[in-house]
Protein backbone atom coordinates (compact mmCIF):
# COMPACT_ATOMS: atom_id res chain seq x y z
CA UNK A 1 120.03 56.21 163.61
CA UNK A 2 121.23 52.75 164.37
CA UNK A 3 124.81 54.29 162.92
CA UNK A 4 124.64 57.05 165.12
CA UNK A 5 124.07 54.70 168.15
CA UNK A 6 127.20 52.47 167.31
CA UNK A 7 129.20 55.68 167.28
CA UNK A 8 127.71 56.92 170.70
CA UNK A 9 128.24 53.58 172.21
CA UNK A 10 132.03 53.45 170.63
CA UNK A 11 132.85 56.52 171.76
CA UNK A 12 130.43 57.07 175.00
CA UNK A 13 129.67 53.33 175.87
CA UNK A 14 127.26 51.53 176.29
CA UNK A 15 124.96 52.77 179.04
CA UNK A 16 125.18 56.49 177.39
CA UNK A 17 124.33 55.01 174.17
CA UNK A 18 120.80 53.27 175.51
CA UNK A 19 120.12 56.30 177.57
CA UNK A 20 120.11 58.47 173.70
CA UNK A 21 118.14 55.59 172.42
CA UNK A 22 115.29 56.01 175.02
CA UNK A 23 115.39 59.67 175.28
CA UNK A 24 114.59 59.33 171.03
CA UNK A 25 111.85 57.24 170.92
CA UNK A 26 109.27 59.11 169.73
CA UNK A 27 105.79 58.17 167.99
CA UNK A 28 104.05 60.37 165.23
CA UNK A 29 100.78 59.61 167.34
CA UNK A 30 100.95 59.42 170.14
CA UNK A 31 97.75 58.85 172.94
CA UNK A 32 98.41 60.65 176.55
CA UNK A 33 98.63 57.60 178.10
CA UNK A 34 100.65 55.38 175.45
CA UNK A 35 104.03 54.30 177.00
CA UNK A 36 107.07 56.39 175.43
CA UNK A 37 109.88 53.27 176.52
CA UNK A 38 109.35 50.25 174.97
CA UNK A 39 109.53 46.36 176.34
CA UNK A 40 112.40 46.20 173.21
CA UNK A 41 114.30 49.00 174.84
CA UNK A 42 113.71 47.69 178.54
CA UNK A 43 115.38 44.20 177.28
CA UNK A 44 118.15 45.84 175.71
CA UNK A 45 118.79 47.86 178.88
CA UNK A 46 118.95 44.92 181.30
CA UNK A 47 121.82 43.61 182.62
CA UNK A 48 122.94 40.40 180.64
CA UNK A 49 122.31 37.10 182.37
CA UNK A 50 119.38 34.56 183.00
CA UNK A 51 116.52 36.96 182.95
CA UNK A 52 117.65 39.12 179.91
CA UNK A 53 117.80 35.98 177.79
CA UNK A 54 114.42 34.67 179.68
CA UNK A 55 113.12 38.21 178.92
CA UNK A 56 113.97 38.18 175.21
CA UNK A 57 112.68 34.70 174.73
CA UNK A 58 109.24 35.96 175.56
CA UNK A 59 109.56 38.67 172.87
CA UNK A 60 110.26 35.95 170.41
CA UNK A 61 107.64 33.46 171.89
CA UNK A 62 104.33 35.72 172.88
CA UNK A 63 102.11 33.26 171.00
CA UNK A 64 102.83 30.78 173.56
CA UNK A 65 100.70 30.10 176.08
CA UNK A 66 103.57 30.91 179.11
CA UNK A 67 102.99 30.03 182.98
CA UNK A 68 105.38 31.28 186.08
CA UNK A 69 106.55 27.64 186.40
CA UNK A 70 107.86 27.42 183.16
CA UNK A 71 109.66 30.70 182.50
CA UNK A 72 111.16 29.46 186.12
CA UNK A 73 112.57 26.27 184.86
CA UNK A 74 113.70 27.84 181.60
CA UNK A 75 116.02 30.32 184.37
CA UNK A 76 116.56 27.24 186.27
CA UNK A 77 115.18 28.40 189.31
CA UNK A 78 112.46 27.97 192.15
CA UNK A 79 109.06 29.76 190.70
CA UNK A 80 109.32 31.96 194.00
CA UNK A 81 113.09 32.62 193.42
CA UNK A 82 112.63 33.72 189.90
CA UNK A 83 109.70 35.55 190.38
CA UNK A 84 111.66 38.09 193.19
CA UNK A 85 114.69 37.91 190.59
CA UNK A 86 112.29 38.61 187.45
CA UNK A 87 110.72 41.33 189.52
CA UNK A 88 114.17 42.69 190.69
CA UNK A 89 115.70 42.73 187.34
CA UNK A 90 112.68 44.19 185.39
CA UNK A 91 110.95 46.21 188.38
CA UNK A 92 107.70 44.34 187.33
CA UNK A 93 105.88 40.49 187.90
CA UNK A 94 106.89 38.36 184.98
CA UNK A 95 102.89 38.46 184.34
CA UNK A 96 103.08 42.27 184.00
CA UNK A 97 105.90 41.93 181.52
CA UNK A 98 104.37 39.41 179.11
CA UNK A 99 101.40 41.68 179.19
CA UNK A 100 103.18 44.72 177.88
CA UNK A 101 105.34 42.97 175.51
CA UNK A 102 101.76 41.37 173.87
CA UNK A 103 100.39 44.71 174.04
CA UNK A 104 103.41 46.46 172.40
CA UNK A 105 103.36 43.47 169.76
CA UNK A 106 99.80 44.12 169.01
CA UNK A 107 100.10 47.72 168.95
CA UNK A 108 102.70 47.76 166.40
CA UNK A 109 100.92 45.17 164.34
CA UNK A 110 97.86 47.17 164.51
CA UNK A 111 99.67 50.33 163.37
CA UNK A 112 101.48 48.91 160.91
CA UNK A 113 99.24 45.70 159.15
CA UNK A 114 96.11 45.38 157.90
CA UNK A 115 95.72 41.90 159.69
CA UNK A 116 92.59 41.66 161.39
CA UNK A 117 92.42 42.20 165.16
CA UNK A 118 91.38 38.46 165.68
CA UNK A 119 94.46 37.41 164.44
CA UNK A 120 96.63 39.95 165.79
CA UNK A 121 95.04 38.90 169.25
CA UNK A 122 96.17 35.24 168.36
CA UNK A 123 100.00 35.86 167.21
CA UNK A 124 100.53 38.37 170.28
CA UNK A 125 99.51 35.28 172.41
CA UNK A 126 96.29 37.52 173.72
CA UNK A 127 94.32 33.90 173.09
CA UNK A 128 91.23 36.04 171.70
CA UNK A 129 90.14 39.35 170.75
CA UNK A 130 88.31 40.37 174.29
CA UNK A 131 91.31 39.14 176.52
CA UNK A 132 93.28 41.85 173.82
CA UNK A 133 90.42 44.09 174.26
CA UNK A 134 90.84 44.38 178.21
CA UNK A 135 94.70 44.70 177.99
CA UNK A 136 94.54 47.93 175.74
CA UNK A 137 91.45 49.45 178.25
CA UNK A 138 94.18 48.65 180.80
CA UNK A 139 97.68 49.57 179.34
CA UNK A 140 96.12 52.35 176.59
CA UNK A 141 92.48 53.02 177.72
CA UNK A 142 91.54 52.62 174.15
CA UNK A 143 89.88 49.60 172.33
CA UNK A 144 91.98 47.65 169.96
CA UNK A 145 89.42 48.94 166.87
CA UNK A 146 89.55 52.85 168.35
CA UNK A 147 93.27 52.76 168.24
CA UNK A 148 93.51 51.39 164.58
CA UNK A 149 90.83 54.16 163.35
CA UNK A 150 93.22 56.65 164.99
CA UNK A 151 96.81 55.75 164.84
CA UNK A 152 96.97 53.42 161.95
CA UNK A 153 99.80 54.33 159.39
CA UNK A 154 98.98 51.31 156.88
CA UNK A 155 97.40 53.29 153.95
CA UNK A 156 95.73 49.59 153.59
CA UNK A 157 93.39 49.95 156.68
């Protein structure tokens, strides 16, 4: 697939190439309500600059504990500037977005490990297992233990 993209990008560019890539995500499982376009896929899709490379820190750094006045300094801007330019770029707060991304994190770890949900809570950066437990009602309307018993693919769980 990834060779497949290259060529569609070569040949296409770029902006065809992402649009294939988020028309072919697909999941096995996959609940009614469960988001089809990744935070992954959004970051690859944004324009480059300060708030892609703020946006793709977060995906490396969910286990931090992360506040508006940070992620504003790290963009070298005012908190209220960034947030409008965070919301502008992304179409969503910068809150909003670390929620997802933890909540795609956990999801795949959930799927695909047979780490416990306390500890999946704590490497997303959820803090503990009912803050978690609230974000998948929200983003899934599921609990974190109903959608291991029915999406798991870890033969292990």
């Amino acid at each position: 697939m990834d060779l497949a993209l290259a060529l569609v990008e070569a040949d296409l560019g770029r902006d065809i190439a992402l649009t294939v890539a988020r028309d072919m995500v697909m999941f096995f499982k996959r609940p009614g309500s469960q988001a089809q376009f990744s935070t992954h896929l959004a970051v690859q899709m944004a324009p480059a600059g300060s708030i892609r490379k703020l946006q793709m820190w977060l995906l490396d750094n969910l286990d931090r504990d992360i506040d508006v006045e940070s992620l504003a300094e790290k963009t070298l801007m005012s908190p209220r500037t960034f947030y409008r330019q965070f919301k502008r770029s992304t179409g969503m707060t910068p809150a909003r977005f670390l929620e997802q991304s933890r909540l795609d994190a956990a999801r795949r770890l959930i799927e695909e490990s047979p780490k416990q949900i306390k500890v999946i809570a704590a490497e997303c950066g959820f803090g503990d297992i009912e803050r978690m437990r609230r974000s998948f009602q929200r983003g899934l309307g599921i609990s974190p233990d109903d959608y291991r018993r029915r999406f798991t693919t870890s033969p292990n769980t």
